[in-house]
C-alpha atoms as a PDB file:
ATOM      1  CA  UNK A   1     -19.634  -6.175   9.949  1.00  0.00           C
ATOM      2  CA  UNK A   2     -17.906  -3.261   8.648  1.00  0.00           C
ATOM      3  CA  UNK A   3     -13.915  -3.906   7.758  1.00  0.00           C
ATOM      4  CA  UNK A   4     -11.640  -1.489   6.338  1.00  0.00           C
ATOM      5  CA  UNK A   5      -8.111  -2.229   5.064  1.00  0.00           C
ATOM      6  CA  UNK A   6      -5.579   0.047   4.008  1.00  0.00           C
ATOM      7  CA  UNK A   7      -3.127  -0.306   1.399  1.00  0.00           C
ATOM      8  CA  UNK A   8       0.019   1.392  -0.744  1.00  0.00           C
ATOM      9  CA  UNK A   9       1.962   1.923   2.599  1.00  0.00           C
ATOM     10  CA  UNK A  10       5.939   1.363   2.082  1.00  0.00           C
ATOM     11  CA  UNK A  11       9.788   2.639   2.242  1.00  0.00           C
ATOM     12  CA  UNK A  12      10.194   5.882   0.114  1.00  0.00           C
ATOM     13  CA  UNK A  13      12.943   8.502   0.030  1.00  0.00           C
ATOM     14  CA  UNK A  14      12.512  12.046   0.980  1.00  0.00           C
ATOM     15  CA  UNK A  15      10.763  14.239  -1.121  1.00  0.00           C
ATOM     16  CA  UNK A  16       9.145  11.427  -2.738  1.00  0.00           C
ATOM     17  CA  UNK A  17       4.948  10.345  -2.968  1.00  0.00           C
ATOM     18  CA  UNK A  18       3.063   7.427  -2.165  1.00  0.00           C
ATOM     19  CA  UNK A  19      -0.661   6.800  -2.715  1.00  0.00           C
ATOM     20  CA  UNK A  20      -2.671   4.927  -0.122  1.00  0.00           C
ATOM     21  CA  UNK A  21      -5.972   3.348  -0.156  1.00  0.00           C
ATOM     22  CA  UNK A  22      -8.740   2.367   2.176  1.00  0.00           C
ATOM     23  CA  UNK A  23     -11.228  -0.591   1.159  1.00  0.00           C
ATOM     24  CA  UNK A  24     -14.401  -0.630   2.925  1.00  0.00           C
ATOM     25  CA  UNK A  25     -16.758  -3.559   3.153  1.00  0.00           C
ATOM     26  CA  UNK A  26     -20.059  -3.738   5.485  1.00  0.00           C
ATOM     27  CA  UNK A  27     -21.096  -0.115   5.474  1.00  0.00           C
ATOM     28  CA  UNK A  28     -23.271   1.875   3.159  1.00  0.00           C
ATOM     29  CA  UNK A  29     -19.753   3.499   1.896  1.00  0.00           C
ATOM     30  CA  UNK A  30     -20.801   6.961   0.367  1.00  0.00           C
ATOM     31  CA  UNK A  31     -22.698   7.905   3.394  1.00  0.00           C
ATOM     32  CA  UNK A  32     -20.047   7.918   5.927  1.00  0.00           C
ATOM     33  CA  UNK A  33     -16.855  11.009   5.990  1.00  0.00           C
ATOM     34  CA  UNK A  34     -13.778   8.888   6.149  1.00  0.00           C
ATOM     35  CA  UNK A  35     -10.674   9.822   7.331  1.00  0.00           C
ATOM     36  CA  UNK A  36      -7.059   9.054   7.519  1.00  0.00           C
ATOM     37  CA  UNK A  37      -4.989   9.356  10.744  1.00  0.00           C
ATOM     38  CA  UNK A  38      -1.433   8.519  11.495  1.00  0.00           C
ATOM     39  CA  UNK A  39       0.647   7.245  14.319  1.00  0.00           C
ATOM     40  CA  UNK A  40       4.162   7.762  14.688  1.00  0.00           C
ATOM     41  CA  UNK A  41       6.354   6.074  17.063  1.00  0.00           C
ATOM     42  CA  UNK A  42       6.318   7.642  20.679  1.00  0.00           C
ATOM     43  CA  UNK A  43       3.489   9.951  19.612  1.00  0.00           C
ATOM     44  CA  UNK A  44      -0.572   9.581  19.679  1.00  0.00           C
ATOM     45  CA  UNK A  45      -2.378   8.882  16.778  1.00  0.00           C
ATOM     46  CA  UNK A  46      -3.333  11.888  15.012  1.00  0.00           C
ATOM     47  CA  UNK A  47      -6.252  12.996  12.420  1.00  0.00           C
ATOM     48  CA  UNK A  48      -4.523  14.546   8.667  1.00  0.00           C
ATOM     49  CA  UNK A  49      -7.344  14.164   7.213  1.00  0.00           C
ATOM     50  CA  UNK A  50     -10.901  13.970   6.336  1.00  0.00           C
ATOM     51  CA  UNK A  51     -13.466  14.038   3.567  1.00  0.00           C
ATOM     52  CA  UNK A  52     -17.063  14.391   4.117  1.00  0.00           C
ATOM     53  CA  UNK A  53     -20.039  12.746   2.118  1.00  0.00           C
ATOM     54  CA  UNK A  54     -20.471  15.647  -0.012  1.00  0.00           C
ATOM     55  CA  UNK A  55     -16.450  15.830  -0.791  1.00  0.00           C
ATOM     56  CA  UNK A  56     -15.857  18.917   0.896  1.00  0.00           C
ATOM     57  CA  UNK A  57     -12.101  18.189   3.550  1.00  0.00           C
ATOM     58  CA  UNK A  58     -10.361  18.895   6.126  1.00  0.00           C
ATOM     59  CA  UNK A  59      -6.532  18.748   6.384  1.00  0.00           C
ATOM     60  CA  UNK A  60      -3.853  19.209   9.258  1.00  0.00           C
ATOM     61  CA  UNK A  61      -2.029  21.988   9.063  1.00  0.00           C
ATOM     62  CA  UNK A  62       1.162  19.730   8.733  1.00  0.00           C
ATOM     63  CA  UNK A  63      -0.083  18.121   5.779  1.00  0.00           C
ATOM     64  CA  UNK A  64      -1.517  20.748   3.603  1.00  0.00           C
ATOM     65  CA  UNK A  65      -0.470  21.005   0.675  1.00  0.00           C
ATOM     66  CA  UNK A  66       1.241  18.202   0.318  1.00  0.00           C
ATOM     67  CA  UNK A  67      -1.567  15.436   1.107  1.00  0.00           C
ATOM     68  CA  UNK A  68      -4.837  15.053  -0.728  1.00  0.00           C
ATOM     69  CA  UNK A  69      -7.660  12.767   0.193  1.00  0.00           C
ATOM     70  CA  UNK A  70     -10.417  11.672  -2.108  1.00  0.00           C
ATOM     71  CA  UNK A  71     -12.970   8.959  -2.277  1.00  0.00           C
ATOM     72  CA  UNK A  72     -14.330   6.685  -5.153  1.00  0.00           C
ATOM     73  CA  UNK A  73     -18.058   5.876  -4.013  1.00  0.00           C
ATOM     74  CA  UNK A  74     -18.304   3.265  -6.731  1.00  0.00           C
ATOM     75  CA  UNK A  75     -15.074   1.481  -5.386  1.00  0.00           C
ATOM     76  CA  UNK A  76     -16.146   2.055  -1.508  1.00  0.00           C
ATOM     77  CA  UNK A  77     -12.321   3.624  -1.280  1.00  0.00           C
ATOM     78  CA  UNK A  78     -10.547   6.260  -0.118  1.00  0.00           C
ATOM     79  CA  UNK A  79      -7.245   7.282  -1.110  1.00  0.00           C
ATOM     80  CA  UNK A  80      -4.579   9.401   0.165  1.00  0.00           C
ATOM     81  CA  UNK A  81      -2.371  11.106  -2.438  1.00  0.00           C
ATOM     82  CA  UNK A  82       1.188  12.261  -0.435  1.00  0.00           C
ATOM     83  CA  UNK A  83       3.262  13.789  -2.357  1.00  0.00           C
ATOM     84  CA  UNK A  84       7.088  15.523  -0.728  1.00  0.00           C
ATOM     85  CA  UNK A  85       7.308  13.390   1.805  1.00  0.00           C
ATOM     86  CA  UNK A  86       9.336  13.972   4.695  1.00  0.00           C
ATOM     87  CA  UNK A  87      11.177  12.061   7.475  1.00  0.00           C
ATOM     88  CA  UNK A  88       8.666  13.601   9.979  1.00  0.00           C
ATOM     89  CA  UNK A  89       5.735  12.052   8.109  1.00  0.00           C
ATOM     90  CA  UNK A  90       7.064   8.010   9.133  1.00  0.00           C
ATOM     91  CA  UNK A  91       4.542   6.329  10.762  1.00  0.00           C
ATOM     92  CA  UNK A  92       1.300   3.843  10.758  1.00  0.00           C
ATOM     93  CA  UNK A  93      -1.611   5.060   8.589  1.00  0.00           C
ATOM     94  CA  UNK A  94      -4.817   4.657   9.344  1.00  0.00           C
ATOM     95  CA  UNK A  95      -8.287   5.151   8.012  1.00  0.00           C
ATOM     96  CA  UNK A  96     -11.512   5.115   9.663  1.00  0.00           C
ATOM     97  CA  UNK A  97     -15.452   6.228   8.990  1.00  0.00           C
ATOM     98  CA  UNK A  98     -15.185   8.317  11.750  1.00  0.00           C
ATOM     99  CA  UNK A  99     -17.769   5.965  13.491  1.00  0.00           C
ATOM    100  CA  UNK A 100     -15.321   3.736  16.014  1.00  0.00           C
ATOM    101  CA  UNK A 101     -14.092   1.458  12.838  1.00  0.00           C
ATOM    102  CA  UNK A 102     -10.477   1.424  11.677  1.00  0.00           C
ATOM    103  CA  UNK A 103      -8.300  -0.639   9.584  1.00  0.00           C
ATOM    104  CA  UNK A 104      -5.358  -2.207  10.704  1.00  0.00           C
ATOM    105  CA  UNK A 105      -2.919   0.149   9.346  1.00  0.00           C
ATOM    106  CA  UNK A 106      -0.123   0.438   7.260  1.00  0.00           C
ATOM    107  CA  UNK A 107       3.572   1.333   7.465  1.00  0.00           C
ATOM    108  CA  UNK A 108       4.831   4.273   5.558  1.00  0.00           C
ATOM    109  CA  UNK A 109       8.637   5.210   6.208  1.00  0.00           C
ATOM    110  CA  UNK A 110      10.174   7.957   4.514  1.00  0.00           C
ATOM    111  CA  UNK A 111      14.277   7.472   4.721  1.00  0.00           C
ATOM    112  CA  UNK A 112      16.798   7.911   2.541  1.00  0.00           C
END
């Protein structure tokens, strides 16, 4: 059974970073592109980004630049490096394998 749970998700002040993680269990891990979507409240989930098998990614436009995935094969994780966070980027993060699994989120909130 394939589980993934996110991580590093908290209260941060504008302009500042926060690194997230994504732990996967259940799934031969380096053979799947992960991803990392977000949900903010009163809007539909949305993909930011995406890194294949072979490391090559995808970002949204709204992120780039300031959001960097990555994976660690020998961990089975994949991180998300945000860095000048803004208000705009509060919401629920998600990751998934891109094959109908997904963690159960976690809260990032960028106030001052």
């Amino acid at each position: 059974q394939v589980q993934l749970v996110e991580s590093g998700g908290g209260l941060v002040q504008p302009g500042g970073s926060l690194t997230l993680s994504c732990s996967a269990s259940g799934m031969q891990f380096d053979a799947y592109a992960m991803a990392w979507y977000r949900q903010a409240p009163g809007k539909q989930r949305e993909g930011i980004a995406s890194i294949q098998s072979d490391n090559s990614t995808y970002y949204l436009n709204a992120v780039k630049g300031r959001f960097t995935i990555s994976r660690a094969n020998a961990k089975n994780t994949v991180y998300l490096q945000m860095n000048s966070l803004k208000p705009e980027d509060t919401a629920v993060y998600y990751c998934s394998n891109l094959r109908g699994d997904w963690g159960p989120g976690t809260q990032v909130t960028v106030s001052s």
